[in-house]
C-alpha atoms as a PDB file:
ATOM      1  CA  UNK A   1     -15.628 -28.172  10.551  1.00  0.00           C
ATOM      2  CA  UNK A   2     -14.965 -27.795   7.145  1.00  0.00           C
ATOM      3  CA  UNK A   3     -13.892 -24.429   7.020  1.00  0.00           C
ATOM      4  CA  UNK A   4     -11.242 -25.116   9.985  1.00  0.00           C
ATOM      5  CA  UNK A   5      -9.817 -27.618   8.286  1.00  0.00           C
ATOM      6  CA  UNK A   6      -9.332 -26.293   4.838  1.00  0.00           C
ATOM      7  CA  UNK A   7      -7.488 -22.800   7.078  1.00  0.00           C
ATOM      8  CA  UNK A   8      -5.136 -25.201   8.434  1.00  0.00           C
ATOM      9  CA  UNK A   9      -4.409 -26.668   4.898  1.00  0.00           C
ATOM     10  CA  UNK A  10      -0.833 -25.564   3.417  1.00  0.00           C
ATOM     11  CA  UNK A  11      -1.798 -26.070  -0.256  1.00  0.00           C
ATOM     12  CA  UNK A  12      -5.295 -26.875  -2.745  1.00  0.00           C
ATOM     13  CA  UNK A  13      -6.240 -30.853  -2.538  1.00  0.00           C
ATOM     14  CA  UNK A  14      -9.501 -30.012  -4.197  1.00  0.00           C
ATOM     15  CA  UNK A  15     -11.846 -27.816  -6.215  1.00  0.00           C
ATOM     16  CA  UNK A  16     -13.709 -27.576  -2.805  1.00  0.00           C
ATOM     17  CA  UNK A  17     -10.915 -25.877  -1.356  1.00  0.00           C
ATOM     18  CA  UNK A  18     -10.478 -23.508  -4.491  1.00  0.00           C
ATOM     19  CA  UNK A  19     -13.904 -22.423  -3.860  1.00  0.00           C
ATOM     20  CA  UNK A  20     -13.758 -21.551  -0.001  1.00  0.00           C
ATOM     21  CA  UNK A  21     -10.675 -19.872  -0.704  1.00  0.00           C
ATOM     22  CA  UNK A  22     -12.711 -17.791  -2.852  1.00  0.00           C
ATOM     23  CA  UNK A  23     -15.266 -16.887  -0.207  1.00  0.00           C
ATOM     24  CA  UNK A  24     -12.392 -16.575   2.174  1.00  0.00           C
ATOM     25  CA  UNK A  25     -10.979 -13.527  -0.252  1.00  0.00           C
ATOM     26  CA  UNK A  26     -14.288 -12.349  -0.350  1.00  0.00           C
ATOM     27  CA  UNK A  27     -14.638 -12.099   3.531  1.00  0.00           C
ATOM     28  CA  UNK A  28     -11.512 -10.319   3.700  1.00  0.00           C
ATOM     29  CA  UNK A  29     -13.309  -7.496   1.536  1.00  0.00           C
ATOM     30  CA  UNK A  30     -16.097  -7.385   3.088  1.00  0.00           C
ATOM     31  CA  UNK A  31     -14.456  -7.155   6.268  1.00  0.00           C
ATOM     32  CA  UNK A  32     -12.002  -4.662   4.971  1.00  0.00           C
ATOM     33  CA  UNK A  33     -14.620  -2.213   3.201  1.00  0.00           C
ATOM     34  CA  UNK A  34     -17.763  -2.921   5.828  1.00  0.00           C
ATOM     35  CA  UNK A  35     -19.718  -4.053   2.927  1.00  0.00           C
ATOM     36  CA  UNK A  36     -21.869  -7.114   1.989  1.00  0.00           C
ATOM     37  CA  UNK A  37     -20.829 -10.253   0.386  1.00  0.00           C
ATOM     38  CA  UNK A  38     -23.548  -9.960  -2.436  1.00  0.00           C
ATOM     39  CA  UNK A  39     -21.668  -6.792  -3.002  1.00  0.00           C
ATOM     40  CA  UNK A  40     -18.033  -8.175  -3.370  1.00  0.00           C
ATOM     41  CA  UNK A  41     -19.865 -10.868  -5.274  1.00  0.00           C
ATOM     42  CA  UNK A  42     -20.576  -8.519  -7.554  1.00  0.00           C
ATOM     43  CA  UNK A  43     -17.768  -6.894  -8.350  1.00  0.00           C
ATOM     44  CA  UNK A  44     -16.321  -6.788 -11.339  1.00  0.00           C
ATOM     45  CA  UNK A  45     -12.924  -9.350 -11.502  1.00  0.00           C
ATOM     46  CA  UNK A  46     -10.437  -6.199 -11.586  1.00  0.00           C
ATOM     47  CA  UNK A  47     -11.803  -4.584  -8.801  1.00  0.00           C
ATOM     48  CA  UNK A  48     -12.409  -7.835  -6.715  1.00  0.00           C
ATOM     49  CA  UNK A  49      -8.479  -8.616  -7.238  1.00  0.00           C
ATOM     50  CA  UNK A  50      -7.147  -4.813  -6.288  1.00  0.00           C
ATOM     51  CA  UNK A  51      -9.498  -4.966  -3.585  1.00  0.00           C
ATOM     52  CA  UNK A  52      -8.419  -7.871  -1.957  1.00  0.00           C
ATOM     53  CA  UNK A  53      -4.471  -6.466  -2.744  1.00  0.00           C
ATOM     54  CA  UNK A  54      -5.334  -3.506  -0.638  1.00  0.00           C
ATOM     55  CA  UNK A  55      -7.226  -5.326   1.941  1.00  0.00           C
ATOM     56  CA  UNK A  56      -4.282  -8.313   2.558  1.00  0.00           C
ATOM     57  CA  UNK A  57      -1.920  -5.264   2.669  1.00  0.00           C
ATOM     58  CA  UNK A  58      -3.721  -3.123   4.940  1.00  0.00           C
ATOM     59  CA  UNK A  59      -4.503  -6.221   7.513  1.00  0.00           C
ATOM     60  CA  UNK A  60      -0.537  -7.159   6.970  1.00  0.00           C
ATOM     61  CA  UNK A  61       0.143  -3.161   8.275  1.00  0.00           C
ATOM     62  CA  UNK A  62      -1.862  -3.917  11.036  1.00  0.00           C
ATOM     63  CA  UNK A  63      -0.780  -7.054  12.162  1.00  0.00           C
ATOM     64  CA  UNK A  64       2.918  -5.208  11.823  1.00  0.00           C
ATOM     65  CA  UNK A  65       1.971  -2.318  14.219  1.00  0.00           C
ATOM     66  CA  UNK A  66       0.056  -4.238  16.454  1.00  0.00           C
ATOM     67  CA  UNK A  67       3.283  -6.263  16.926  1.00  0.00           C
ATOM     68  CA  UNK A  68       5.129  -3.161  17.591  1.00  0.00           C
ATOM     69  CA  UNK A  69       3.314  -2.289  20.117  1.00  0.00           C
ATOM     70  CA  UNK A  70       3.118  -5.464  21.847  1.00  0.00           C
ATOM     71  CA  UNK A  71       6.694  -5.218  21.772  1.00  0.00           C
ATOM     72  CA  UNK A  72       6.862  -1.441  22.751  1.00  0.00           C
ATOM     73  CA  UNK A  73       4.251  -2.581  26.127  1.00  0.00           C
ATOM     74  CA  UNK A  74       6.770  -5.570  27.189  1.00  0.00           C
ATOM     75  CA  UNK A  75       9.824  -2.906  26.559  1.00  0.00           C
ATOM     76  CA  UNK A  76       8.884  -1.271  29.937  1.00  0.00           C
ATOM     77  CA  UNK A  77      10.184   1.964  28.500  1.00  0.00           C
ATOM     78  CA  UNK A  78      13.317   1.352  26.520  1.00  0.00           C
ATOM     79  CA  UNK A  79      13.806   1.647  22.946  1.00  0.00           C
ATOM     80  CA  UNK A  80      12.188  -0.956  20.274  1.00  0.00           C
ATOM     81  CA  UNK A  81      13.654  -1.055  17.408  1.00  0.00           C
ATOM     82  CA  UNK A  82      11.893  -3.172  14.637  1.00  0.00           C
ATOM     83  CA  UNK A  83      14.105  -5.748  12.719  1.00  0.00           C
ATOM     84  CA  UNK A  84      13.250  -6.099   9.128  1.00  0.00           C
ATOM     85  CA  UNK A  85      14.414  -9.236   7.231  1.00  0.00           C
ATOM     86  CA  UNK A  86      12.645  -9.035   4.097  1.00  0.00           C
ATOM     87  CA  UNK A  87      15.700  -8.919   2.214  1.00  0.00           C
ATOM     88  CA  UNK A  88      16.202 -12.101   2.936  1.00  0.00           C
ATOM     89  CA  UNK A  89      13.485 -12.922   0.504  1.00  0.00           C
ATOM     90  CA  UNK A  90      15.122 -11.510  -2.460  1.00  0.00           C
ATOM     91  CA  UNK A  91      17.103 -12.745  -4.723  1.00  0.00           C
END
């Protein structure tokens, strides 16, 4: 399918892919808010872009505490302690 293959894509080979990257975004907000895609559609550009900020962070929080507790079931009990290497990223 089309849309599997452009997810599994590391980088934009087309205008194609700009554009379902687009309506990939707009899924996210949808998703993230519980509303249409006619109404992300129509949201202004500003609010479209903070939108989708909140929603990628909110889904990254997520993703973080579901890990933790993943971890926190296999721990059997003992202590999980997250280990944060972000600061590896700076410069």
């Amino acid at each position: 399918m089309k849309v599997e293959k452009f997810l599994n894509k590391s980088h934009y080979e087309s205008s194609e892919d700009f554009n379902l990257q687009i309506q990939y975004w707009a899924y996210v907000i949808a998703k993230h808010y519980n509303i249409s895609l006619l109404e992300v559609y129509n949201m202004p550009k500003e609010i479209f872009q903070q939108s989708l900020i909140w929603a990628m962070a909110m889904t990254n929080e997520k993703e973080k505490s579901a890990e933790i507790q993943k971890a926190k079931a296999k721990a059997n009990g003992r202590e999980v302690v997250p280990l944060d290497y972000n600061f590896l990223d700076m410069e």
